[in-house]
C-alpha atoms as a PDB file:
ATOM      1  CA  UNK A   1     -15.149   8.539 -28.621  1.00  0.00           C
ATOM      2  CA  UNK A   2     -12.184   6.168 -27.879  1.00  0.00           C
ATOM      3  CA  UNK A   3     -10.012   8.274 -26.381  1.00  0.00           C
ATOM      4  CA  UNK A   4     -12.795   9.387 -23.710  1.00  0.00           C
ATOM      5  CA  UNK A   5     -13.759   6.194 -22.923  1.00  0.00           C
ATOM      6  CA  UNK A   6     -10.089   5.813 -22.520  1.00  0.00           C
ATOM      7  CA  UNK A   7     -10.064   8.692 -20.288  1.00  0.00           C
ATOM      8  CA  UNK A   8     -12.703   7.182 -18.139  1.00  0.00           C
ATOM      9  CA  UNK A   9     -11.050   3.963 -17.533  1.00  0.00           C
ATOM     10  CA  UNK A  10      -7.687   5.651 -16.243  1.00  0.00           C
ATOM     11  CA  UNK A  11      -9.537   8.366 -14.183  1.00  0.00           C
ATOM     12  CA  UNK A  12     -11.479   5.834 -12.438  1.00  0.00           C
ATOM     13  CA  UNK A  13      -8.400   3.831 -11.331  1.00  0.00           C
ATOM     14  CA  UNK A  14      -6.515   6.725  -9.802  1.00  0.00           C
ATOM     15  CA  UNK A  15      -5.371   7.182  -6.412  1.00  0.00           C
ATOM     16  CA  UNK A  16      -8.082   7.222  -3.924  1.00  0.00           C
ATOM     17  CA  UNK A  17     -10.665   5.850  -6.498  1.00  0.00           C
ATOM     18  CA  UNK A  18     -12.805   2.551  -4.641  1.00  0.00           C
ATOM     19  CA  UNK A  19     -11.119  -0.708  -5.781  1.00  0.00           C
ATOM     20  CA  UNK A  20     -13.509  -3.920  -4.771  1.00  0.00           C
ATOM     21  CA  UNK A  21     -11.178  -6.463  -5.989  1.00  0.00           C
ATOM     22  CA  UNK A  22      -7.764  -6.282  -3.926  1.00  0.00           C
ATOM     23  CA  UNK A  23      -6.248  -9.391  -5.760  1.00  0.00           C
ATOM     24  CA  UNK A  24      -3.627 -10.918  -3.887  1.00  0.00           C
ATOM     25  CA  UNK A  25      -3.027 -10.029  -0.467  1.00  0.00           C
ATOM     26  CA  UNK A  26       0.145  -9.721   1.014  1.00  0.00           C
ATOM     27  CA  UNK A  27       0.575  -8.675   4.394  1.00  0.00           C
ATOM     28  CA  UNK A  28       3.115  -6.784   6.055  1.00  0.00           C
ATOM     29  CA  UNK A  29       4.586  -4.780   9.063  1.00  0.00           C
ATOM     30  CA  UNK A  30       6.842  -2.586  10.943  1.00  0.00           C
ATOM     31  CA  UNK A  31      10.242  -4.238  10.251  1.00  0.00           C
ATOM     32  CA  UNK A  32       9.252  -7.005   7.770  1.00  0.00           C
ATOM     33  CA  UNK A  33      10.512  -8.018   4.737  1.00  0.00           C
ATOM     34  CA  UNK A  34       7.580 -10.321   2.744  1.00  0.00           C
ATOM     35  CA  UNK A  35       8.748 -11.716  -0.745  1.00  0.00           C
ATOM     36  CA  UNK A  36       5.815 -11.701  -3.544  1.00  0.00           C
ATOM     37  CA  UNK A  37       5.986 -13.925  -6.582  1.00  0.00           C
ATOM     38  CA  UNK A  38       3.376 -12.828  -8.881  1.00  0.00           C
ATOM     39  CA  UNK A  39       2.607 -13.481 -12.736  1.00  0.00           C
ATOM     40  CA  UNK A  40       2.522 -10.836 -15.380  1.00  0.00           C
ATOM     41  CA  UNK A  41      -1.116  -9.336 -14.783  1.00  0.00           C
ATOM     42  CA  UNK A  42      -2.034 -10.328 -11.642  1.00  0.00           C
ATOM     43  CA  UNK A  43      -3.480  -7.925  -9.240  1.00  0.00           C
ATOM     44  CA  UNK A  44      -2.014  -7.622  -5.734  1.00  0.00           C
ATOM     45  CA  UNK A  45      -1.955  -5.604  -2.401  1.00  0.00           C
ATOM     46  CA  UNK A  46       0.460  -4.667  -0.267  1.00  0.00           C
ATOM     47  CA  UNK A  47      -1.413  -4.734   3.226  1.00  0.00           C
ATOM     48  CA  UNK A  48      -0.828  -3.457   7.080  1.00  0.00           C
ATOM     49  CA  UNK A  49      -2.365  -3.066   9.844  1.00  0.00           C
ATOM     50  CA  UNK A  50      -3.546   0.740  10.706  1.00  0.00           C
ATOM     51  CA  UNK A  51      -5.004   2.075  13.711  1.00  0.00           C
ATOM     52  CA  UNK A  52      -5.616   5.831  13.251  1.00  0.00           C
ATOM     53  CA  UNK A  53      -6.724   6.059  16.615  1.00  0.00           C
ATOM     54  CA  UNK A  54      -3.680   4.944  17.973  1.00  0.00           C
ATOM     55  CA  UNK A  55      -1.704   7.569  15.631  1.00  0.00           C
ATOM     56  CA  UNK A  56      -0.472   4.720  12.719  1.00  0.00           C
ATOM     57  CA  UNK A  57       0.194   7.063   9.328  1.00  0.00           C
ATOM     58  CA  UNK A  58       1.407   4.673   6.581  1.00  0.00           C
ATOM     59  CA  UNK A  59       2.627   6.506   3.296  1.00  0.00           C
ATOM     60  CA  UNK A  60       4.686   4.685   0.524  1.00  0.00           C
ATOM     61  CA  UNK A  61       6.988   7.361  -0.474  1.00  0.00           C
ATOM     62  CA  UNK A  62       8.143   5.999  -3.556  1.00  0.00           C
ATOM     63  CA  UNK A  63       6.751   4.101  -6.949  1.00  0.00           C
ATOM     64  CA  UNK A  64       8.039   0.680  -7.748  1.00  0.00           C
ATOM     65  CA  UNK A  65       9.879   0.095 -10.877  1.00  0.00           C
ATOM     66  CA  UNK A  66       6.442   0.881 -13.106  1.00  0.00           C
ATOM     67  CA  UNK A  67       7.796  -1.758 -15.747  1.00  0.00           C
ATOM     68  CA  UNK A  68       7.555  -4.457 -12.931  1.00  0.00           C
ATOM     69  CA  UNK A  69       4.527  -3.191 -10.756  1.00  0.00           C
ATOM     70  CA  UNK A  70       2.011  -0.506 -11.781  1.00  0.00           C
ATOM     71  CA  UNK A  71       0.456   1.528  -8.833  1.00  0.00           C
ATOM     72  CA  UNK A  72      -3.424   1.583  -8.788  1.00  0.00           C
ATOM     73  CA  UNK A  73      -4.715   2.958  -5.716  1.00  0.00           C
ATOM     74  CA  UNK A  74      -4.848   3.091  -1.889  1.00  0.00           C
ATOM     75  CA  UNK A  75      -7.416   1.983   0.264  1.00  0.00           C
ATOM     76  CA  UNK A  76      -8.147   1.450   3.416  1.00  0.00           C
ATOM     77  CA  UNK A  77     -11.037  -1.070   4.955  1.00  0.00           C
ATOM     78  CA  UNK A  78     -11.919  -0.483   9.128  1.00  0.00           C
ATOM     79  CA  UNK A  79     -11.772  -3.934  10.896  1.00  0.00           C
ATOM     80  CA  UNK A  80     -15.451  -3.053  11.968  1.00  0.00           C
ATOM     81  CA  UNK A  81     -17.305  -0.029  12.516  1.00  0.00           C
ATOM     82  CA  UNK A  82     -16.515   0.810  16.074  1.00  0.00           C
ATOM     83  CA  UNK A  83     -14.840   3.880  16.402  1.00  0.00           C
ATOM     84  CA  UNK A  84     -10.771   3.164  16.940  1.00  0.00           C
ATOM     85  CA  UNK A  85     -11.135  -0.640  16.245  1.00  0.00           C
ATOM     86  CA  UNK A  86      -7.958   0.153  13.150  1.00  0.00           C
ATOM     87  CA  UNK A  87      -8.270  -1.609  10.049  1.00  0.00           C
ATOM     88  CA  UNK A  88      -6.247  -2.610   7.383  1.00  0.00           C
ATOM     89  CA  UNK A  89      -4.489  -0.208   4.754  1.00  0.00           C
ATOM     90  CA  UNK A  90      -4.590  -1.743   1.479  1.00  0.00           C
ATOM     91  CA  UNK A  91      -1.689  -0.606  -1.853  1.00  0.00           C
ATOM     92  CA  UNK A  92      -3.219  -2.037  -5.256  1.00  0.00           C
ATOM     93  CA  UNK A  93      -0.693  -3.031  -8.088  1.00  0.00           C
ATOM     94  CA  UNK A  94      -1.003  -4.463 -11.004  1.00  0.00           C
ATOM     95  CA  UNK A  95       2.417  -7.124 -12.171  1.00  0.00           C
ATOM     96  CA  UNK A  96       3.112  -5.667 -14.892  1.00  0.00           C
ATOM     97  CA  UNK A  97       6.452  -7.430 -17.030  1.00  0.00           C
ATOM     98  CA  UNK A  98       8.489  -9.759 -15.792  1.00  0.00           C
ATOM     99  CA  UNK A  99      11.382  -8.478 -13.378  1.00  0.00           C
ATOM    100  CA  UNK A 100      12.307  -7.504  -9.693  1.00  0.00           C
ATOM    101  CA  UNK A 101      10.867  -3.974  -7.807  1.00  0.00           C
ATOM    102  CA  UNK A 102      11.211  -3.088  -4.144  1.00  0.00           C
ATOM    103  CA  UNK A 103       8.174  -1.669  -2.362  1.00  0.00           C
ATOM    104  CA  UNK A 104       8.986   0.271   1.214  1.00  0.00           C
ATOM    105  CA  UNK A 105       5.802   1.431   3.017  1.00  0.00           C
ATOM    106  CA  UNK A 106       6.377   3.971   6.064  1.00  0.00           C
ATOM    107  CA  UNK A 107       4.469   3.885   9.462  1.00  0.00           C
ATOM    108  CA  UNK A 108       5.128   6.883  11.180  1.00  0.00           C
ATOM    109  CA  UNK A 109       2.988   6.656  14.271  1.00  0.00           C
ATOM    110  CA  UNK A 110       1.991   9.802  16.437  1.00  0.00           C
ATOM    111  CA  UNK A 111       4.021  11.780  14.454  1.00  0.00           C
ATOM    112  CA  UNK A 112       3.654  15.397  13.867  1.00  0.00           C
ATOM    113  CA  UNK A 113       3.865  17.364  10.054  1.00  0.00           C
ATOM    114  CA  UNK A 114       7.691  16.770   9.809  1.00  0.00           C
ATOM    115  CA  UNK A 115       6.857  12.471  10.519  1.00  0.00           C
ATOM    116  CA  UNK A 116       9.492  12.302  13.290  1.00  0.00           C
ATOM    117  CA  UNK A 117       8.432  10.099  16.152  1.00  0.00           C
ATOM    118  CA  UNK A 118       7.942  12.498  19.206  1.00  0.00           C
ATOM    119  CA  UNK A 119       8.557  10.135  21.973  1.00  0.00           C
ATOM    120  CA  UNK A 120      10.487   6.445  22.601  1.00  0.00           C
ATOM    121  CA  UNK A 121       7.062   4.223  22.057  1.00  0.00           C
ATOM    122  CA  UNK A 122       6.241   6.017  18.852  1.00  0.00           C
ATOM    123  CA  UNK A 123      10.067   5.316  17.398  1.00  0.00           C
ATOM    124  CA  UNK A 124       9.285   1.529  18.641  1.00  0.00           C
ATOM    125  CA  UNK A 125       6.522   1.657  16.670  1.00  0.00           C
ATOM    126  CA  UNK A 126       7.137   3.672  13.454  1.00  0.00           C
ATOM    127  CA  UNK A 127       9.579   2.024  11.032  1.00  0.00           C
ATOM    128  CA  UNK A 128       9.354   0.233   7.283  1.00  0.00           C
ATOM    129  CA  UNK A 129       7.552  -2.739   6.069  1.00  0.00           C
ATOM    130  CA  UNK A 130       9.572  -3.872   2.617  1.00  0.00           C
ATOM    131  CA  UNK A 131       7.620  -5.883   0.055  1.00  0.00           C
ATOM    132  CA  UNK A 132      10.449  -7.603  -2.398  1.00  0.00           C
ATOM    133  CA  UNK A 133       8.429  -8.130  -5.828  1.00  0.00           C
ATOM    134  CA  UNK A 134       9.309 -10.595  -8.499  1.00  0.00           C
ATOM    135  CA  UNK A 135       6.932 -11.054 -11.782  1.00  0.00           C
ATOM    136  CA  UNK A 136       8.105 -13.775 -13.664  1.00  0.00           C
END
């Protein structure tokens, strides 16, 4: 009985699962480096802006350190419910043990399956936003 109530609790924090409490926000952007101090347990997000109507693709490519930062899920909230008003693309974490992670996020914008920018605007506005993490 444990270990399926177990299995519940893990499934239902997966990728793509509906997280209502985003914890700390931190916001960041094409270009940016934002430093996050956090304490062991604390829930945090990693935020930027997205506009899928103006071709914005944000992926984070890699996992933190999972000792530092565990990965919960990715969400994304529209900034109303106009059609192309963007939103904001949300990464949930939870600090895990005290110690230092790197988190690089990826807008690609207007890019096709291979995410290479296909003109000049789209390379002005695709690039990294870094999030340096610290639990202590």
């Amino acid at each position: 009985m444990a270990v399926l109530l177990l299995v519940a609790l893990v499934a239902g924090c997966g990728a793509g699962s509906a997280v209502s409490d985003l914890g700390l926000i931190v916001h960041g952007g094409v270009g940016r480096t934002a430093d996050v101090r956090l304490t062991p347990g604390q829930r945090f997000s990693l935020a930027v802006d997205e506009d899928a109507s103006a071709g914005d693709s944000w992926l984070m490519p890699d996992l933190p350190d999972v000792m530092v930062a565990s990965f919960i899920s990715e969400e994304y909230r529209a900034a109303s419910e106009k059609p192309g008003a963007g939103g904001i693309r949300y990464f949930v974490f939870n600090a895990k043990r005290p110690g230092t992670t790197t988190v690089t996020i990826s807008n690609c914008r207007r890019c096709p399956a291979d995410r290479v920018p296909a003109d000049e605007q789209s390379r002005r506005a695709s690039g990294e936003a870094i999030f340096r993490i610290t639990v202590a």
